[in-house]
PDB file of N, CA and C in Angstrom:
ATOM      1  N   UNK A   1    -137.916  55.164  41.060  1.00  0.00           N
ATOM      2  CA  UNK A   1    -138.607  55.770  42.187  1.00  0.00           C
ATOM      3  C   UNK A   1    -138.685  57.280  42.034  1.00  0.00           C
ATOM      4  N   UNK A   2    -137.769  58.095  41.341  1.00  0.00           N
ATOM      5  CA  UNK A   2    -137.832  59.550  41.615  1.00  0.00           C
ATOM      6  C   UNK A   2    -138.629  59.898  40.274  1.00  0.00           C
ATOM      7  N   UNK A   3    -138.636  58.896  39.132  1.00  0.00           N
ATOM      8  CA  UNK A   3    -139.547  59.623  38.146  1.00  0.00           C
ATOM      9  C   UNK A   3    -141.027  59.446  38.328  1.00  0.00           C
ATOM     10  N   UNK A   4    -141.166  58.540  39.355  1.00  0.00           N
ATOM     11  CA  UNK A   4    -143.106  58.470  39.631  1.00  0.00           C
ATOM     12  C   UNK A   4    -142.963  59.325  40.478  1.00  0.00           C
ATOM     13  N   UNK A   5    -142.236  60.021  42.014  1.00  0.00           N
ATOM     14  CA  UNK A   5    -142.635  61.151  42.341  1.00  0.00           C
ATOM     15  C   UNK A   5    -142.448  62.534  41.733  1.00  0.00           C
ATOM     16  N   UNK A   6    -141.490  62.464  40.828  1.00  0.00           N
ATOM     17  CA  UNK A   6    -141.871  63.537  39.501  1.00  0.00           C
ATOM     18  C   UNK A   6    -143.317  63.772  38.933  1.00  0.00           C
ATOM     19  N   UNK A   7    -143.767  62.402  38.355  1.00  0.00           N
ATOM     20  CA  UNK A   7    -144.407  62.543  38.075  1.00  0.00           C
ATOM     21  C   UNK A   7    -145.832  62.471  38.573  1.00  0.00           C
ATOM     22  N   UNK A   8    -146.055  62.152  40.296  1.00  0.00           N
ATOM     23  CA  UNK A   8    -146.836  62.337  41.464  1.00  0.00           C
ATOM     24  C   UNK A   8    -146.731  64.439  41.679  1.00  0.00           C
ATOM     25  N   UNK A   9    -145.923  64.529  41.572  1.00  0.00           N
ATOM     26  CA  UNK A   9    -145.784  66.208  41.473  1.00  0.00           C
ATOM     27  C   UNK A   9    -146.500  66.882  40.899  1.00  0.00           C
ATOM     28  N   UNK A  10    -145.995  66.761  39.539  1.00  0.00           N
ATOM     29  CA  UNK A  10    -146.521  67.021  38.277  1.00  0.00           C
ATOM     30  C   UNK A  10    -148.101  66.914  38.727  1.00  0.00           C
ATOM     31  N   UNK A  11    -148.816  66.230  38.803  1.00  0.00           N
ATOM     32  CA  UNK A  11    -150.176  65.600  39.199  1.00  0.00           C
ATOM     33  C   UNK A  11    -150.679  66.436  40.069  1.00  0.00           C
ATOM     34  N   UNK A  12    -149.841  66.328  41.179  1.00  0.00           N
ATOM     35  CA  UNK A  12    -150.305  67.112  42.229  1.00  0.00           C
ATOM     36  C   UNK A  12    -150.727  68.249  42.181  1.00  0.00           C
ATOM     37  N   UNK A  13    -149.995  69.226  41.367  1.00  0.00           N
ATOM     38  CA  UNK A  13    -149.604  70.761  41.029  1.00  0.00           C
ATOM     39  C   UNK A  13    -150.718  71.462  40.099  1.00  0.00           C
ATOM     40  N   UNK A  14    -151.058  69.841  38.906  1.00  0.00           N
ATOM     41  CA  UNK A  14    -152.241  69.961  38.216  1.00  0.00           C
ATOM     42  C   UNK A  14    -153.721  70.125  38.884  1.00  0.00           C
ATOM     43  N   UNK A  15    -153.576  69.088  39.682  1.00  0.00           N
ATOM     44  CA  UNK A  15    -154.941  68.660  40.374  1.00  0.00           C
ATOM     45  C   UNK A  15    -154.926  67.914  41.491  1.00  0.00           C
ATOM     46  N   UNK A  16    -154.225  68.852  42.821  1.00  0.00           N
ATOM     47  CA  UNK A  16    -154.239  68.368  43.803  1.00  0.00           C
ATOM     48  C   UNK A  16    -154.430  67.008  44.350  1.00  0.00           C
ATOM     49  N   UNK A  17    -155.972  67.186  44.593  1.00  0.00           N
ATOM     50  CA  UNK A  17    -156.396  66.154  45.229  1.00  0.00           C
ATOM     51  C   UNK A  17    -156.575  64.641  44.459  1.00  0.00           C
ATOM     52  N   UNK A  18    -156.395  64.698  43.027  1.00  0.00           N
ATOM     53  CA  UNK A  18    -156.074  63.694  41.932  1.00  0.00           C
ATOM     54  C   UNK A  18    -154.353  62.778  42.672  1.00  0.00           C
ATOM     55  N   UNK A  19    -153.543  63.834  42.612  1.00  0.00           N
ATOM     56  CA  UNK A  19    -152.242  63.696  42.941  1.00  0.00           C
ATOM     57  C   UNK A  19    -152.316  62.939  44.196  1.00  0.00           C
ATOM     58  N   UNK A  20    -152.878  63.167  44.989  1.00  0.00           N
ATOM     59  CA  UNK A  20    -152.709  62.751  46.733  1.00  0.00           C
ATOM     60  C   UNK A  20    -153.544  61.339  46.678  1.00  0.00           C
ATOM     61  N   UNK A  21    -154.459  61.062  46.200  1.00  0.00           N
ATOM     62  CA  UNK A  21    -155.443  59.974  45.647  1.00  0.00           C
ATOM     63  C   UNK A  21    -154.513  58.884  45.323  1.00  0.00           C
ATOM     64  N   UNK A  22    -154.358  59.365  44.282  1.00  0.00           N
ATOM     65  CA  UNK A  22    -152.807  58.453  43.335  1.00  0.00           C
ATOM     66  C   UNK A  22    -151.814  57.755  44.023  1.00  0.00           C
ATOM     67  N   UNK A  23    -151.479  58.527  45.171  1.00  0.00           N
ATOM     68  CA  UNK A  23    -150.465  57.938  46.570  1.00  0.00           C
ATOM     69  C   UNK A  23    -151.122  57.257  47.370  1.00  0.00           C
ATOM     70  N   UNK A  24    -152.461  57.967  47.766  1.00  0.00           N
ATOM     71  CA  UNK A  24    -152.752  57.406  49.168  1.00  0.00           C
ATOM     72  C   UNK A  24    -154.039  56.449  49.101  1.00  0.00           C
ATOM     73  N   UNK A  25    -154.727  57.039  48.226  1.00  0.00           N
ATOM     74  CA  UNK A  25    -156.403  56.023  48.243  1.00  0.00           C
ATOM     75  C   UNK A  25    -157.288  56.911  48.633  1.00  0.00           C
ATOM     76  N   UNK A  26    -158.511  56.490  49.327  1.00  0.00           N
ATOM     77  CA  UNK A  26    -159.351  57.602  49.495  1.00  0.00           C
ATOM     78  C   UNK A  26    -159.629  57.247  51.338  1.00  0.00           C
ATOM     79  N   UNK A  27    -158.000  58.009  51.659  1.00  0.00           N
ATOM     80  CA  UNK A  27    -157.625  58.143  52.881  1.00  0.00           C
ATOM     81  C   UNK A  27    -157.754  59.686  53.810  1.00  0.00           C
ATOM     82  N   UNK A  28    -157.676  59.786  55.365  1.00  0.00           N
ATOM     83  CA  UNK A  28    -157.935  61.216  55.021  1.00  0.00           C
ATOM     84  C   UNK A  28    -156.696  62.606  54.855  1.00  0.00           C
ATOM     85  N   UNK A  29    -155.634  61.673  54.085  1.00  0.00           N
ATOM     86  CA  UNK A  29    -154.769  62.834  53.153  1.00  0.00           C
ATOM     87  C   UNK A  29    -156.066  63.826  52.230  1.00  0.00           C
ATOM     88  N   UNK A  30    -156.066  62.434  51.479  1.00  0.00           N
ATOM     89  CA  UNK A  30    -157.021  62.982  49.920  1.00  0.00           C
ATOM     90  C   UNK A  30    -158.234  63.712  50.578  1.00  0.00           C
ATOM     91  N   UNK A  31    -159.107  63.641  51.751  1.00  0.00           N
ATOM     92  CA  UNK A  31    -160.135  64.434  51.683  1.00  0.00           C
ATOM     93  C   UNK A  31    -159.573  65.582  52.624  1.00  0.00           C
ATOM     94  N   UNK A  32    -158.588  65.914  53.226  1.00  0.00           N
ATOM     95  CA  UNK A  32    -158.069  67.083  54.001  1.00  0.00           C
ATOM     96  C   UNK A  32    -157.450  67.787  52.826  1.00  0.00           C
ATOM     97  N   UNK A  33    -156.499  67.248  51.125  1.00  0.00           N
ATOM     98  CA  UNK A  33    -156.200  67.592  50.242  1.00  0.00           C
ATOM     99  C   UNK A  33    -157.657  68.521  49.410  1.00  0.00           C
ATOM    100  N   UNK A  34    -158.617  67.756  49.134  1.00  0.00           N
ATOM    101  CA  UNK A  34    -159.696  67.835  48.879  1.00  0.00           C
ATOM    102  C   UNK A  34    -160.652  69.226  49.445  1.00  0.00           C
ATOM    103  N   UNK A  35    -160.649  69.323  50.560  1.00  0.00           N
ATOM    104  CA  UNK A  35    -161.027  70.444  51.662  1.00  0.00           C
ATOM    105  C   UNK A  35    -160.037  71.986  51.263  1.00  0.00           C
ATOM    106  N   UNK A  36    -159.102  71.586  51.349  1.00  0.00           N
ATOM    107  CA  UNK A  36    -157.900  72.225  51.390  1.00  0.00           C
ATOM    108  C   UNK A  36    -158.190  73.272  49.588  1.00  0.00           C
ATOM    109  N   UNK A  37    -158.487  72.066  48.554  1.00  0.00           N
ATOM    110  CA  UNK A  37    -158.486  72.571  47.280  1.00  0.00           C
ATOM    111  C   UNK A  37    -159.643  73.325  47.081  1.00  0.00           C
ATOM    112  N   UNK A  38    -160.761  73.383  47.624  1.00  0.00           N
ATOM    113  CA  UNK A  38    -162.114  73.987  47.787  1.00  0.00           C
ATOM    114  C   UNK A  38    -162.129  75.217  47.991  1.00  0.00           C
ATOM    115  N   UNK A  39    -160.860  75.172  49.440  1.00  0.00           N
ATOM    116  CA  UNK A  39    -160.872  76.437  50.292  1.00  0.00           C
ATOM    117  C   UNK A  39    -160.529  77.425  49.204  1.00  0.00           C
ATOM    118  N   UNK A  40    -158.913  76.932  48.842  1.00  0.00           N
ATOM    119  CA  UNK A  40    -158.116  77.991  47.945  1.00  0.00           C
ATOM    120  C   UNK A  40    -157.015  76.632  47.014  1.00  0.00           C
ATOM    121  N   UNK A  41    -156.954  77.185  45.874  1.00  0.00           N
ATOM    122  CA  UNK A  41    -155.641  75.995  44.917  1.00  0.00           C
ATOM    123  C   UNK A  41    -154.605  76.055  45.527  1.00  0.00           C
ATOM    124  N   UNK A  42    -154.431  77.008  45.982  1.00  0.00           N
ATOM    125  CA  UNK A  42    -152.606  77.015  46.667  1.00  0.00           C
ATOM    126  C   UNK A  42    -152.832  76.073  47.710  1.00  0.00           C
ATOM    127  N   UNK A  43    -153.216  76.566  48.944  1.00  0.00           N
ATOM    128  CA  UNK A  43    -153.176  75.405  49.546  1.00  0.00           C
ATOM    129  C   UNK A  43    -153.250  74.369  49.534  1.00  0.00           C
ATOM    130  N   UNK A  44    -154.466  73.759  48.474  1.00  0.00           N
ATOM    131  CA  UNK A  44    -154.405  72.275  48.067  1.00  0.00           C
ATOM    132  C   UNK A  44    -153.387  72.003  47.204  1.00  0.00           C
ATOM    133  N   UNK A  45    -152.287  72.631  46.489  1.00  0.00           N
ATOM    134  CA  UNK A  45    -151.291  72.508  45.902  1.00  0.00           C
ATOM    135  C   UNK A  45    -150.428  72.262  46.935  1.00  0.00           C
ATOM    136  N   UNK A  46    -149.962  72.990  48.022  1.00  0.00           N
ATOM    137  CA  UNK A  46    -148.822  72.624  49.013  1.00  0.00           C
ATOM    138  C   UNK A  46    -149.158  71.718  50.008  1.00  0.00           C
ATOM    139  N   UNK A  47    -150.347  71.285  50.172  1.00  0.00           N
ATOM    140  CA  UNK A  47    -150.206  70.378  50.870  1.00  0.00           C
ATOM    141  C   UNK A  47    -150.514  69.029  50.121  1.00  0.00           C
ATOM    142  N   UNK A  48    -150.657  68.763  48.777  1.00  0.00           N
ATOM    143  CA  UNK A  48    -150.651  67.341  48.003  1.00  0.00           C
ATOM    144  C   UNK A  48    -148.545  67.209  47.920  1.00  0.00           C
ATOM    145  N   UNK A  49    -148.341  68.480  47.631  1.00  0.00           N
ATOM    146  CA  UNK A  49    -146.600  68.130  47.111  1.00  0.00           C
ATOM    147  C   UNK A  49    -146.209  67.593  48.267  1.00  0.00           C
ATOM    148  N   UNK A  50    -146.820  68.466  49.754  1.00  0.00           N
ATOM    149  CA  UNK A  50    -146.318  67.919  51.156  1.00  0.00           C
ATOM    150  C   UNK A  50    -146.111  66.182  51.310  1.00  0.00           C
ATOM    151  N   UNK A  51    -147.713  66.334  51.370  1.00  0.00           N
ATOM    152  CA  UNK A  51    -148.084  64.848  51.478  1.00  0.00           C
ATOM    153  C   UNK A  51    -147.123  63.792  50.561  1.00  0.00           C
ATOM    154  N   UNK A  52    -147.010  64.075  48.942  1.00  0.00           N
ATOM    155  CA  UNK A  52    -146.346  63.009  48.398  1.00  0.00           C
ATOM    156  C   UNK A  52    -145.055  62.780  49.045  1.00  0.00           C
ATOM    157  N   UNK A  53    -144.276  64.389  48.842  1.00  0.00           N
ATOM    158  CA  UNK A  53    -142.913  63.961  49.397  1.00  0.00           C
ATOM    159  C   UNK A  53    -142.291  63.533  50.742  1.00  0.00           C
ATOM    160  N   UNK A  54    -143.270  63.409  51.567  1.00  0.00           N
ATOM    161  CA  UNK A  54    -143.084  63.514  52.968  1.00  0.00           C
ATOM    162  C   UNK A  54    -142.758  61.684  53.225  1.00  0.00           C
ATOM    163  N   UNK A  55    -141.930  61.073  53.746  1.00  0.00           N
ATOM    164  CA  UNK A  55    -141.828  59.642  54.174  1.00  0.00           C
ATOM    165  C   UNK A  55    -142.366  59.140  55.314  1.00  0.00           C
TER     166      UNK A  55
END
C-alpha cells in the first residue's frame, strides 16, 4: 500500500492531473486538479498530493 502511494506521488508531482486520474477516474478531483494545473503547476501539484493522501 505505501509503495503505490509513493508511487501515486511521484505521478502526481510529475503530472498532476495524470496522478489524481490514476486514484480517482474522471471524477471532479481530476477536473478541479486539472483547472488547478492550467491556472499555475504548483497548485495543481498540491492539490493532486492533497487529494491522493487524504482518506
Amino acid at each position: 500500500m505505501a509503495a503505490a502511494t509513493c508511487i501515486d506521488i511521484i505521478v502526481a508531482i510529475i503530472l498532476p492531473p495524470l496522478g489524481v486520474f490514476l486514484k480517482f477516474g474522471c471524477k471532479h478531483e481530476f477536473w478541479l486538479c486539472l483547472l488547478l494545473t492550467l491556472l499555475g503547476y504548483i497548485p495543481g501539484i498540491i492539490y493532486a498530493v492533497y487529494a491522493i493522501t487524504k482518506n
